[in-house]
PDB file of N, CA and C in Angstrom:
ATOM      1  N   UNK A   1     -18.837  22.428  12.419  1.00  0.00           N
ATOM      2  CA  UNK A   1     -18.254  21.311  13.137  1.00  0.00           C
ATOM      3  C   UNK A   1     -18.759  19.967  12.597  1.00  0.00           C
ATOM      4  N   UNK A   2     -19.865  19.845  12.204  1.00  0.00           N
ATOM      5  CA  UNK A   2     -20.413  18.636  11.684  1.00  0.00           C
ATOM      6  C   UNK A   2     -20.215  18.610  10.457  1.00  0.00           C
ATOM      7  N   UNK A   3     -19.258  19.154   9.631  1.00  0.00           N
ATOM      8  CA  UNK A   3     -18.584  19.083   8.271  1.00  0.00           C
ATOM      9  C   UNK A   3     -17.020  18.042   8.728  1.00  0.00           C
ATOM     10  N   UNK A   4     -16.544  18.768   9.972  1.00  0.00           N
ATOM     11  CA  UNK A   4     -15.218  18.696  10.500  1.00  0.00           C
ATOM     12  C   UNK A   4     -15.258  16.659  10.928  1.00  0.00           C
ATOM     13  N   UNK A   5     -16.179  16.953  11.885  1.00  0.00           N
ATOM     14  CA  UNK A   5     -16.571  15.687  12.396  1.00  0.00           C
ATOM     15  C   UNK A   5     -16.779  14.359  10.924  1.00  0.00           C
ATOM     16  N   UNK A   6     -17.411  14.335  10.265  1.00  0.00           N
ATOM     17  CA  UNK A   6     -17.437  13.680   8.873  1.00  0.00           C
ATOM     18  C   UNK A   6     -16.305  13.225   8.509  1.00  0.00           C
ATOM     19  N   UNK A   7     -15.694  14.106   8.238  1.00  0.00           N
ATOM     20  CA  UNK A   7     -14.136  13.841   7.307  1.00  0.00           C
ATOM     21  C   UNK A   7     -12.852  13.837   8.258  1.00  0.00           C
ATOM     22  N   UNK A   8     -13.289  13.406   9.894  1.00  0.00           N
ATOM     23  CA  UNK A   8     -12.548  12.864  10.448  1.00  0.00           C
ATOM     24  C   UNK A   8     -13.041  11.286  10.680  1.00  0.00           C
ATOM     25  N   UNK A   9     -14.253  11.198  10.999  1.00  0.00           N
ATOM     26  CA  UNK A   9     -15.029   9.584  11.058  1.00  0.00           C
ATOM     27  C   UNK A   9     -13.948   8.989   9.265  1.00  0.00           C
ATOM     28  N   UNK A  10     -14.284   9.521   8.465  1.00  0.00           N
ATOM     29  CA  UNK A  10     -13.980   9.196   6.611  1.00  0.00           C
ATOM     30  C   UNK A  10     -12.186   8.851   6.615  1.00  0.00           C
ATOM     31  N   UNK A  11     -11.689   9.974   6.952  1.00  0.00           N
ATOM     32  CA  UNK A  11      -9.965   9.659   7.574  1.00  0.00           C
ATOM     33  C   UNK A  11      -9.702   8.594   8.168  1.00  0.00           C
ATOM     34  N   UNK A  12     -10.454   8.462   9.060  1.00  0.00           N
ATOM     35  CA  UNK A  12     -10.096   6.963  10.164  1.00  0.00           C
ATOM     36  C   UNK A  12     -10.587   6.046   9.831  1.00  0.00           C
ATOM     37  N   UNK A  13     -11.329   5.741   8.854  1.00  0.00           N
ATOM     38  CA  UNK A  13     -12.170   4.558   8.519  1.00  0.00           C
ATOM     39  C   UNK A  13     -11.130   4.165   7.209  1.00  0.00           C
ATOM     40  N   UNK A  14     -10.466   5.529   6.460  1.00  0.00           N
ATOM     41  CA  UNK A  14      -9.445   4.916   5.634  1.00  0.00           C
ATOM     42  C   UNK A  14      -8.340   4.085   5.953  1.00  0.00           C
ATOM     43  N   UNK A  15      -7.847   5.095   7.072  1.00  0.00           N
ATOM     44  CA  UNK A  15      -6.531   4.601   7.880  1.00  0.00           C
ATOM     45  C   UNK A  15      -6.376   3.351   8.014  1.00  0.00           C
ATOM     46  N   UNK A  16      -7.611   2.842   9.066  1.00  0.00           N
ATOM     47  CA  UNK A  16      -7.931   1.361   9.364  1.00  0.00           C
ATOM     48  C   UNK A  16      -7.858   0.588   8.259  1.00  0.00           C
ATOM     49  N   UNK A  17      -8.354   0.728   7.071  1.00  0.00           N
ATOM     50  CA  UNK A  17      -8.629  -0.042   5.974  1.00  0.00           C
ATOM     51  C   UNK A  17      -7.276   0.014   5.448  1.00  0.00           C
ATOM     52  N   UNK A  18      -6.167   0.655   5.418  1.00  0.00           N
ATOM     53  CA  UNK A  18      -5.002   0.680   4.882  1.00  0.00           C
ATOM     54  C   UNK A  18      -4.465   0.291   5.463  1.00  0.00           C
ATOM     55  N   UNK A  19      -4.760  -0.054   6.833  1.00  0.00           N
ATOM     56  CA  UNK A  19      -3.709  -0.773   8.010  1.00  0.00           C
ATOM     57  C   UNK A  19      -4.128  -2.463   7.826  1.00  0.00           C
ATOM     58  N   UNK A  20      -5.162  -2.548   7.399  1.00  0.00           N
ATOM     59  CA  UNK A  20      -5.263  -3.900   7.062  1.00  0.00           C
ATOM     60  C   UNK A  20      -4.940  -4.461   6.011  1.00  0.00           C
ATOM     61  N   UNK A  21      -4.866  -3.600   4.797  1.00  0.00           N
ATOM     62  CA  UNK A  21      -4.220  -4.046   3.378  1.00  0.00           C
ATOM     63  C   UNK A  21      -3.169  -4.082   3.426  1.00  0.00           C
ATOM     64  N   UNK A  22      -2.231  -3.497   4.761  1.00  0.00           N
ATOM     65  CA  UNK A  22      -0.547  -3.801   5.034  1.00  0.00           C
ATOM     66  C   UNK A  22      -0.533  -4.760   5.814  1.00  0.00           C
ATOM     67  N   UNK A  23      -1.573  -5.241   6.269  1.00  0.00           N
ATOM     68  CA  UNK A  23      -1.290  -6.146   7.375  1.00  0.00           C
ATOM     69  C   UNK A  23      -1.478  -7.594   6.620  1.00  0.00           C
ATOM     70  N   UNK A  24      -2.085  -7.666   5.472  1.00  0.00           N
ATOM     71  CA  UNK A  24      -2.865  -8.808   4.965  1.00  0.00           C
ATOM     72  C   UNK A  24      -1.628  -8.872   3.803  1.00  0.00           C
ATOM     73  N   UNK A  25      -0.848  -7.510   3.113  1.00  0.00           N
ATOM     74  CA  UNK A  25       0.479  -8.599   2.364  1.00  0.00           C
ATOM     75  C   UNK A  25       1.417  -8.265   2.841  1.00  0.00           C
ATOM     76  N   UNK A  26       1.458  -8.195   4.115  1.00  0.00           N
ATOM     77  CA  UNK A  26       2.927  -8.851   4.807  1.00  0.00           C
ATOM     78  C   UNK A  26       2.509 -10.436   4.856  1.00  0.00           C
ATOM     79  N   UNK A  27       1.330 -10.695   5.176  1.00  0.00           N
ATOM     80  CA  UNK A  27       1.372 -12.180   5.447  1.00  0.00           C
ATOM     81  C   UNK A  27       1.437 -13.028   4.073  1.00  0.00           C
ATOM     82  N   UNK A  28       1.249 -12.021   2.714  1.00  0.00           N
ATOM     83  CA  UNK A  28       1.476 -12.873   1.478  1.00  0.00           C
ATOM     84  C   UNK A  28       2.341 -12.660   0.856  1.00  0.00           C
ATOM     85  N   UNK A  29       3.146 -12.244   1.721  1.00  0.00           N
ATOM     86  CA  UNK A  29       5.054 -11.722   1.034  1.00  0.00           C
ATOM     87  C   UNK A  29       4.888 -10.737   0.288  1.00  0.00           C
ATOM     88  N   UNK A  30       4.286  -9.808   0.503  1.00  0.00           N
ATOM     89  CA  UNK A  30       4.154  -8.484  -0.499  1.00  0.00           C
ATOM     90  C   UNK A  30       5.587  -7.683   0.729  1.00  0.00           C
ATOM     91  N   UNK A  31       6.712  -7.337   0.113  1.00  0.00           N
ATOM     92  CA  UNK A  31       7.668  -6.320   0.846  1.00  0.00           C
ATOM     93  C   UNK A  31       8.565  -7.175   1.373  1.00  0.00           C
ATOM     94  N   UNK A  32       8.792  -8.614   0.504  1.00  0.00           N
ATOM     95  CA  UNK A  32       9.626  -9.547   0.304  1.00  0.00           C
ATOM     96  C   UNK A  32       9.875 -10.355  -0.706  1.00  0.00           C
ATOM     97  N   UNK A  33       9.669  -9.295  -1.369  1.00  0.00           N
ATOM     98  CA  UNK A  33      10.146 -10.120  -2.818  1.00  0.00           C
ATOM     99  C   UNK A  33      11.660 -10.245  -3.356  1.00  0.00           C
ATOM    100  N   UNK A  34      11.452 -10.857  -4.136  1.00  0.00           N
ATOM    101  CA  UNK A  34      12.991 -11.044  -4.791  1.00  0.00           C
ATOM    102  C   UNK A  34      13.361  -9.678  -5.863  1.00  0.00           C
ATOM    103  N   UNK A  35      14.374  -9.111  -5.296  1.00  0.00           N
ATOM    104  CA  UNK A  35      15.093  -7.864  -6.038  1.00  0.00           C
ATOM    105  C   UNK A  35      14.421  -6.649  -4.909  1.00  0.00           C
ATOM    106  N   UNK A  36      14.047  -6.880  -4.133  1.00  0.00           N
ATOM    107  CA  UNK A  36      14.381  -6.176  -3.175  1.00  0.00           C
ATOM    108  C   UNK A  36      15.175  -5.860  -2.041  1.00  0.00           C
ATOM    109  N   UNK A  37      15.884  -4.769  -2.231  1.00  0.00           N
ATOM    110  CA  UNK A  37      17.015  -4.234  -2.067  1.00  0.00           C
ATOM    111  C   UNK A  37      17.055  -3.943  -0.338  1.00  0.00           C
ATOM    112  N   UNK A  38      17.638  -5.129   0.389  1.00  0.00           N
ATOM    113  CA  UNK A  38      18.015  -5.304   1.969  1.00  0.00           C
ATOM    114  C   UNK A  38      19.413  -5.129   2.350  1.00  0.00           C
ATOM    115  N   UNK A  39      19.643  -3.865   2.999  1.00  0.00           N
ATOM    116  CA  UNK A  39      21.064  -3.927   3.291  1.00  0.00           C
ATOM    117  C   UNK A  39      21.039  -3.462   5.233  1.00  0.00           C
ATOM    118  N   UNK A  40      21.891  -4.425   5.888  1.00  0.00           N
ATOM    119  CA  UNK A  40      22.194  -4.588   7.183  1.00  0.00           C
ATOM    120  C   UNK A  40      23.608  -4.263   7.505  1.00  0.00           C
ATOM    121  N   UNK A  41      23.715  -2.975   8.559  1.00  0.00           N
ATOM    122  CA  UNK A  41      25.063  -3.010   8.654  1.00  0.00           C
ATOM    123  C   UNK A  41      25.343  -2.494  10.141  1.00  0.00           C
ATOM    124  N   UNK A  42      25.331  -3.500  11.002  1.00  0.00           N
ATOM    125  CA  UNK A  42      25.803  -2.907  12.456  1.00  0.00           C
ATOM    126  C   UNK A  42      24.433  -2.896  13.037  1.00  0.00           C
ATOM    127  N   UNK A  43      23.784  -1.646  13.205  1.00  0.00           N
ATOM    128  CA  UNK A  43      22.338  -1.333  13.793  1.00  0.00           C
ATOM    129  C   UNK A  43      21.515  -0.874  12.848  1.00  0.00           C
ATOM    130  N   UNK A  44      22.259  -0.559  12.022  1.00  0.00           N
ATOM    131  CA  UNK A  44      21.455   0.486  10.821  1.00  0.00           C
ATOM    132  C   UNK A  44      21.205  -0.785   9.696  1.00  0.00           C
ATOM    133  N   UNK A  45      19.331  -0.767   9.541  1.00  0.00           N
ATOM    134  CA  UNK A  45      18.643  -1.238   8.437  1.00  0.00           C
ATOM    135  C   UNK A  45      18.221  -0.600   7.401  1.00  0.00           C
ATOM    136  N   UNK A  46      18.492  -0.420   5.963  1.00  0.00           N
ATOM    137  CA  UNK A  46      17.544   0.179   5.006  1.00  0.00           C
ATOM    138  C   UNK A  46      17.560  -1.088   4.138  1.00  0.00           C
ATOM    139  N   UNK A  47      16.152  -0.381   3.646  1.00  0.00           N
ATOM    140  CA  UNK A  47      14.789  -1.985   2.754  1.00  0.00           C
ATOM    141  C   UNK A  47      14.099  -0.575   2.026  1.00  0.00           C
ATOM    142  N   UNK A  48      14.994  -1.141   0.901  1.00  0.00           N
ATOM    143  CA  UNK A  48      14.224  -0.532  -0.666  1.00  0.00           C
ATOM    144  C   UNK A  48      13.384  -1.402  -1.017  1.00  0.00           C
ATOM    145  N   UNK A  49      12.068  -1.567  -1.038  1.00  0.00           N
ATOM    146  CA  UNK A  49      11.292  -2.291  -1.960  1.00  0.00           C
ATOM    147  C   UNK A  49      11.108  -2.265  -3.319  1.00  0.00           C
ATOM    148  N   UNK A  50      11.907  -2.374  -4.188  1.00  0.00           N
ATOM    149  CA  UNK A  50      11.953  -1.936  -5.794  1.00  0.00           C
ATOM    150  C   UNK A  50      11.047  -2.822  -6.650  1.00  0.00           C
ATOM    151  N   UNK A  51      11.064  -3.954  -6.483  1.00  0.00           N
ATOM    152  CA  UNK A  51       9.964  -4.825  -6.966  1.00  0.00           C
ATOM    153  C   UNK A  51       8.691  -4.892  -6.395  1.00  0.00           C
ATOM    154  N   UNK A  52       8.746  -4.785  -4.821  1.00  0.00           N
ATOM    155  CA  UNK A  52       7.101  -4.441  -4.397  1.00  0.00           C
ATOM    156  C   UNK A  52       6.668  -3.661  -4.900  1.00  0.00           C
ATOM    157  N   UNK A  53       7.453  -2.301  -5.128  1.00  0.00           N
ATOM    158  CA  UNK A  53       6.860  -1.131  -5.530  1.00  0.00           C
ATOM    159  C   UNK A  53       6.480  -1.351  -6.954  1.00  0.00           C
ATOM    160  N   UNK A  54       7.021  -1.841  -7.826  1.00  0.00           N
ATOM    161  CA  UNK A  54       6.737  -2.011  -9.715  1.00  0.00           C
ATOM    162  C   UNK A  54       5.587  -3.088  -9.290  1.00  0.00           C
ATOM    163  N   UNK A  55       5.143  -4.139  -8.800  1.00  0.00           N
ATOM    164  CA  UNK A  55       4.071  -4.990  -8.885  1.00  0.00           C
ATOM    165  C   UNK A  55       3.190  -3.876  -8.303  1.00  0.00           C
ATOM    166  N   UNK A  56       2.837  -3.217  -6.933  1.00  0.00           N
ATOM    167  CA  UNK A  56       1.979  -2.523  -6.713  1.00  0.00           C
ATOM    168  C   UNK A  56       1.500  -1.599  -7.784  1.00  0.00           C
ATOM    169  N   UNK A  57       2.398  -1.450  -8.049  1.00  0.00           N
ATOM    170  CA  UNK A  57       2.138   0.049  -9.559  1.00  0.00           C
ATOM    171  C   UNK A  57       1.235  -0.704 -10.816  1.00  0.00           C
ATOM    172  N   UNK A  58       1.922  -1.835 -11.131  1.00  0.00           N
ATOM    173  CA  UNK A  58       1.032  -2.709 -12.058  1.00  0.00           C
ATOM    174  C   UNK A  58      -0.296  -2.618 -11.491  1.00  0.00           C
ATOM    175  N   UNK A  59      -0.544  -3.661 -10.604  1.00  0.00           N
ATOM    176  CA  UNK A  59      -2.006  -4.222 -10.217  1.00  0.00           C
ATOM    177  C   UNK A  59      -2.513  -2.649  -9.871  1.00  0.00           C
ATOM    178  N   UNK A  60      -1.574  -1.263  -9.450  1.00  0.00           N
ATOM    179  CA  UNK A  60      -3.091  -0.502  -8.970  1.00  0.00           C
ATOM    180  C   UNK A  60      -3.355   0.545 -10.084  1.00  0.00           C
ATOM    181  N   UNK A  61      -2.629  -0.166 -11.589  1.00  0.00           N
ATOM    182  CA  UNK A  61      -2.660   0.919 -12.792  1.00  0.00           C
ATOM    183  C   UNK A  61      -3.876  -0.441 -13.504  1.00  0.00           C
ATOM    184  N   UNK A  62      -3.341  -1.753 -13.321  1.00  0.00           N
ATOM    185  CA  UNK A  62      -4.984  -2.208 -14.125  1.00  0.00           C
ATOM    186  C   UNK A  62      -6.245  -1.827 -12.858  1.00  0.00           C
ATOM    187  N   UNK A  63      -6.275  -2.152 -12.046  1.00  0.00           N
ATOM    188  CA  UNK A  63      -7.446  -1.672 -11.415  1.00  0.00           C
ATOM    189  C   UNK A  63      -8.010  -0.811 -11.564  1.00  0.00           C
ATOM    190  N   UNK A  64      -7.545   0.126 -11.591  1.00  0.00           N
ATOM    191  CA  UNK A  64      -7.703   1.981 -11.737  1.00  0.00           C
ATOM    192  C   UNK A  64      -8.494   1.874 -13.191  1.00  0.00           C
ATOM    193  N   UNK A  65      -7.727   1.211 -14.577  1.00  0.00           N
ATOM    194  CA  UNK A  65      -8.185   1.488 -15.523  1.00  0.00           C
ATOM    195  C   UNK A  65      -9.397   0.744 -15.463  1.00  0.00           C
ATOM    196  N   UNK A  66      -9.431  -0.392 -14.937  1.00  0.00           N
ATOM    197  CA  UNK A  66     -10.543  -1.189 -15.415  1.00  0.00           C
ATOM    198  C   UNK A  66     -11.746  -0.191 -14.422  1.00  0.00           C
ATOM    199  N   UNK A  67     -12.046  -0.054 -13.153  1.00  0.00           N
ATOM    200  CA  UNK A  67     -12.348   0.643 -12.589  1.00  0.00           C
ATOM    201  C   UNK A  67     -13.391   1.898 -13.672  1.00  0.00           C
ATOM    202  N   UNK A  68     -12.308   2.904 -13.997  1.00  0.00           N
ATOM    203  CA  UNK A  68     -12.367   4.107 -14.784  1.00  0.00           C
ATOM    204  C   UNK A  68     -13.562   3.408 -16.294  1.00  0.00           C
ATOM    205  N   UNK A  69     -13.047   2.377 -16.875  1.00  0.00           N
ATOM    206  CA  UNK A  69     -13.468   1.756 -18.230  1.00  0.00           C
ATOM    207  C   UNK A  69     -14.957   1.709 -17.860  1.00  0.00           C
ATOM    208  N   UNK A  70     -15.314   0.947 -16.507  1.00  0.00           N
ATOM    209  CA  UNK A  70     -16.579   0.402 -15.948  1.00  0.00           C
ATOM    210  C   UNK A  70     -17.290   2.054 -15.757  1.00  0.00           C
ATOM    211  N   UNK A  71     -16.809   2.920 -15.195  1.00  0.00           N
ATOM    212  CA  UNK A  71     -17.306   4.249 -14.886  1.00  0.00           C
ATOM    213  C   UNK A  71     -18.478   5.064 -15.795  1.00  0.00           C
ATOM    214  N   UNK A  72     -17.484   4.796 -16.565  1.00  0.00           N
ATOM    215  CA  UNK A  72     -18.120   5.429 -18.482  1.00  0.00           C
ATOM    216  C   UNK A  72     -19.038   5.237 -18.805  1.00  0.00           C
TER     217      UNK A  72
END
């Protein structure tokens, strides 16, 4: 149980931390960019983020490498 307990405290401490990195670029227009794909029709919303998604991919492919480079 005190294996179980750990890597539920570790889960929720991620969660939180990911709820704040969504919370911190909505407020810097991250998932409003330009070429992202908003279509409204009646009640029904779909929001492709196609450019949030290619900038996220950038910044978390240099991080990662630089990250990895520093590791070595």
């Amino acid at each position: 149980m005190d294996t179980a307990g750990r890597v539920l405290i570790v889960a929720g401490v991620a969660i939180a931390i990911a709820g704040m990195v969504v919370l911190v670029a909505g407020r810097l227009g991250l998932g409003r960019l330009p070429g992202d794909i908003s279509i409204e029709h009646g009640n029904v919303r779909l929001f492709f983020p196609v450019v949030t998604s290619i900038v996220l991919s950038l910044v978390l492919t240099v991080v990662l490498n630089i990250a990895v480079r520093l590791w070595r």
